[in-house]
N, C-alpha and C. Protein backbone atom coordinates (compact mmCIF):
# COMPACT_ATOMS: atom_id res chain seq x y z
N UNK A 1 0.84 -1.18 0.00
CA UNK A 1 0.00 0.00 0.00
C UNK A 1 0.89 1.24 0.00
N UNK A 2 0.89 1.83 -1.03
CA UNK A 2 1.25 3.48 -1.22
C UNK A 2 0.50 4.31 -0.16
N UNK A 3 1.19 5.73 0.03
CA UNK A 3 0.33 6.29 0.71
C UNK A 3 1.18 7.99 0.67
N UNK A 4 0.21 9.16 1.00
CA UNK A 4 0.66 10.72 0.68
C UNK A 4 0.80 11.37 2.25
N UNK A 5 1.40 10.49 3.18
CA UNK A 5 0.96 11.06 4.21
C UNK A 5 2.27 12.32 4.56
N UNK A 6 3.25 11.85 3.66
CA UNK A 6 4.65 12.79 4.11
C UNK A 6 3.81 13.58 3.57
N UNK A 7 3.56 13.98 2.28
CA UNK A 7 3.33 14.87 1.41
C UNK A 7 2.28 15.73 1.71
N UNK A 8 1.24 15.56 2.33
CA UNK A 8 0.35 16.04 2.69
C UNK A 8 0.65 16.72 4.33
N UNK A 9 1.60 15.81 5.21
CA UNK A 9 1.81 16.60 6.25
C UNK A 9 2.62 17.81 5.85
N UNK A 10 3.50 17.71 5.14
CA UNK A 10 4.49 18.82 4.69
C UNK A 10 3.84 19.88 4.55
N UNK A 11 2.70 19.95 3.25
CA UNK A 11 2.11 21.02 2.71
C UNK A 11 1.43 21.41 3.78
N UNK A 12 1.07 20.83 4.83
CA UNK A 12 -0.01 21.79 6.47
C UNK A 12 1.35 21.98 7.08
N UNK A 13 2.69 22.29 6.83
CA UNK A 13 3.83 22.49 7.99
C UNK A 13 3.45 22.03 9.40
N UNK A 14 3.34 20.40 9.11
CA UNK A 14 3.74 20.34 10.10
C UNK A 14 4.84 19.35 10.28
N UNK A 15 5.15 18.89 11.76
CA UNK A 15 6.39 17.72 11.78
C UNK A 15 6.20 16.32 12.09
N UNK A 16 6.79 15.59 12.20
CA UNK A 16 6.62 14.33 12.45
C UNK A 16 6.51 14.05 13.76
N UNK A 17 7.13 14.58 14.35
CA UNK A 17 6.97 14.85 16.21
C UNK A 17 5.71 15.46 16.17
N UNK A 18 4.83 16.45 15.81
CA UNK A 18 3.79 17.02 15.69
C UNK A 18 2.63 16.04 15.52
N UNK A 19 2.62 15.13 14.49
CA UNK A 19 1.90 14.36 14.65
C UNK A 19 1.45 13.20 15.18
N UNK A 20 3.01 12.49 15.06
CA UNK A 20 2.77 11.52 15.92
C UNK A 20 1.99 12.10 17.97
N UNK A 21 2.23 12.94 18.05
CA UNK A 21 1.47 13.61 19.59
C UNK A 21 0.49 13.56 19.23
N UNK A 22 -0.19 14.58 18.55
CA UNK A 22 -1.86 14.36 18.59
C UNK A 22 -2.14 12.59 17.85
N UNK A 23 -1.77 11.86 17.24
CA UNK A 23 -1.99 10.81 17.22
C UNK A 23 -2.13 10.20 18.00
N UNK A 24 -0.74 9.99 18.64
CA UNK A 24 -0.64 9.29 19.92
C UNK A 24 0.37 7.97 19.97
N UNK A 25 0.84 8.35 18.99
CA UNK A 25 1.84 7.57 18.30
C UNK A 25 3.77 7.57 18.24
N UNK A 26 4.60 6.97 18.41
CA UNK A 26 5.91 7.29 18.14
C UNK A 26 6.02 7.98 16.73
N UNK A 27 7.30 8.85 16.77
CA UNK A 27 7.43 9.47 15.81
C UNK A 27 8.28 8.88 14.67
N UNK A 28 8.84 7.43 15.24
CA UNK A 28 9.11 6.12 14.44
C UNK A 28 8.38 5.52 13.32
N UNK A 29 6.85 5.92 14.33
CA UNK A 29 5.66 5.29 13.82
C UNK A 29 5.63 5.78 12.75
N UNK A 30 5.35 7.65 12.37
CA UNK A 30 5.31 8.25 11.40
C UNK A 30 6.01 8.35 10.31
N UNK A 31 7.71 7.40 11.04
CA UNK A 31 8.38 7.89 9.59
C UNK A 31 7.97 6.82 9.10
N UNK A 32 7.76 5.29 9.47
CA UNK A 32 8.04 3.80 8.68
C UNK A 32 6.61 4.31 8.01
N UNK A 33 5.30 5.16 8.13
CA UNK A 33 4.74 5.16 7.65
C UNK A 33 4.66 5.89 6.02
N UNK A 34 5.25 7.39 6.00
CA UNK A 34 5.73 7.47 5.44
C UNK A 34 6.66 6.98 4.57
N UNK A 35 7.46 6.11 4.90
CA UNK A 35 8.46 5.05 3.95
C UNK A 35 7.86 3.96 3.38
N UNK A 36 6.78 3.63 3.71
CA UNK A 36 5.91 2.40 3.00
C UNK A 36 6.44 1.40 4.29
N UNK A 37 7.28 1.46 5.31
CA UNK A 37 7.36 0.19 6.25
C UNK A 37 6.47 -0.39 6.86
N UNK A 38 5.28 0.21 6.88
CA UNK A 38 4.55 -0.20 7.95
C UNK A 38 3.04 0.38 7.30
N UNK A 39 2.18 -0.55 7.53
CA UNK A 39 0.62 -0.12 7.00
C UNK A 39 0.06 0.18 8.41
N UNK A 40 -0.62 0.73 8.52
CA UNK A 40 -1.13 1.45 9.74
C UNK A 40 -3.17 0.56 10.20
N UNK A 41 -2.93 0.38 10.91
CA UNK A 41 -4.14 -0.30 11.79
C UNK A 41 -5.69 0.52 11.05
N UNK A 42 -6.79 -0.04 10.84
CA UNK A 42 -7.46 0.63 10.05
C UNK A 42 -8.23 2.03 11.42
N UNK A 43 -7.80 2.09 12.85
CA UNK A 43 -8.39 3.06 13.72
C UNK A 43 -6.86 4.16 13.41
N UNK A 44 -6.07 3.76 13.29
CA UNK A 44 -4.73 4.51 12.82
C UNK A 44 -5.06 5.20 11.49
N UNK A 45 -5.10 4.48 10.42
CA UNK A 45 -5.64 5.40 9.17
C UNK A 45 -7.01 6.12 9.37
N UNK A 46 -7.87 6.00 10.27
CA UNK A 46 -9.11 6.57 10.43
C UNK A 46 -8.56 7.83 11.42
N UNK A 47 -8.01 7.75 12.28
CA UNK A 47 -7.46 8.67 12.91
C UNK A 47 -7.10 9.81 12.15
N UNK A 48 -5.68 9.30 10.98
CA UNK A 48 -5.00 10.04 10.30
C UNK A 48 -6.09 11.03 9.78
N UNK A 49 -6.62 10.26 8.69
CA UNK A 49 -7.81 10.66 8.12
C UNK A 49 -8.44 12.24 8.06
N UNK A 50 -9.48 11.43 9.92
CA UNK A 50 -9.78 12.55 10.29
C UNK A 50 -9.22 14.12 10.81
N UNK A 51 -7.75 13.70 11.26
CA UNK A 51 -6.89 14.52 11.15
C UNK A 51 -6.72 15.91 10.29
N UNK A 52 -6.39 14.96 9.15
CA UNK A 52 -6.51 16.36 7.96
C UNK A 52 -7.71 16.55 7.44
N UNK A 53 -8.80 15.91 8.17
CA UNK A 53 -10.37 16.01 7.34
C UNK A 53 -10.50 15.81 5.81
N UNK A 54 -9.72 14.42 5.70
CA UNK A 54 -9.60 13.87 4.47
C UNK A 54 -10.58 12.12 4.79
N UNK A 55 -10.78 11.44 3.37
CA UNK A 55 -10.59 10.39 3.33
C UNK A 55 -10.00 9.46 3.53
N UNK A 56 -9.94 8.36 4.19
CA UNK A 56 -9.04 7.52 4.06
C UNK A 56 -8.24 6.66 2.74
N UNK A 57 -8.53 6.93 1.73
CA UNK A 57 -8.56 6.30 0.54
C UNK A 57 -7.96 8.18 -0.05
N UNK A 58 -7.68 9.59 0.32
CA UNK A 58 -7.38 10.42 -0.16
C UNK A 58 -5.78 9.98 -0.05
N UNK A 59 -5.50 9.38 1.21
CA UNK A 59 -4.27 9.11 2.14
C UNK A 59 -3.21 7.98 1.72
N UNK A 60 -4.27 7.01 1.56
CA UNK A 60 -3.54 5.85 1.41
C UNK A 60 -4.37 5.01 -0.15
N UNK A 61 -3.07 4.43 -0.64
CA UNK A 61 -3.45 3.81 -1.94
C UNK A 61 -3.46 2.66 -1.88
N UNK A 62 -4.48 1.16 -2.23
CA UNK A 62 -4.58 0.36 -2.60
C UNK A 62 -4.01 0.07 -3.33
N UNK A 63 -3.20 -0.63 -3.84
CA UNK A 63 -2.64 -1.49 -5.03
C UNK A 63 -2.54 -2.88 -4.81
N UNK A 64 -3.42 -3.94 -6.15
CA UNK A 64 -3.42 -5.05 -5.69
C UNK A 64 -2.67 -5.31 -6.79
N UNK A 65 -2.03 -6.70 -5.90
CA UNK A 65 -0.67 -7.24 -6.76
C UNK A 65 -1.14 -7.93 -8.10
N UNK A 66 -0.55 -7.51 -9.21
CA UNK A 66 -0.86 -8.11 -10.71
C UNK A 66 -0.84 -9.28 -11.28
């Protein structure tokens, strides 16, 4: 699963320490997410989500294997 979450935090300035707090999350958490390491729990992407008052599917990309 792809996903725009660097990209989208960037453009609201904010940081990775920034979010992972109101998440509630390590700021570990945020980077492997960002890097594709780690897919995030579906109350984690709902979190995110609501965060930027986006979709979950604005955030993160499906891709099924070919």
């Amino acid at each position: 699963m792809k996903n725009r979450l660097e990209e989208i935090r960037k453009q609201q300035g904010i940081t990775q320490e920034e979010l992972a707090s109101v998440l509630e999350v390590s700021r570990q958490t945020i980077g492997s997410l960002e890097n594709g390491r780690y897919n995030p729990s579906i109350l984690l992407a709902f979190k995110i989500a609501r965060y930027f008052g986006m979709k979950i599917e604005d955030i993160f990309i499906y891709e099924e294997d070919q």
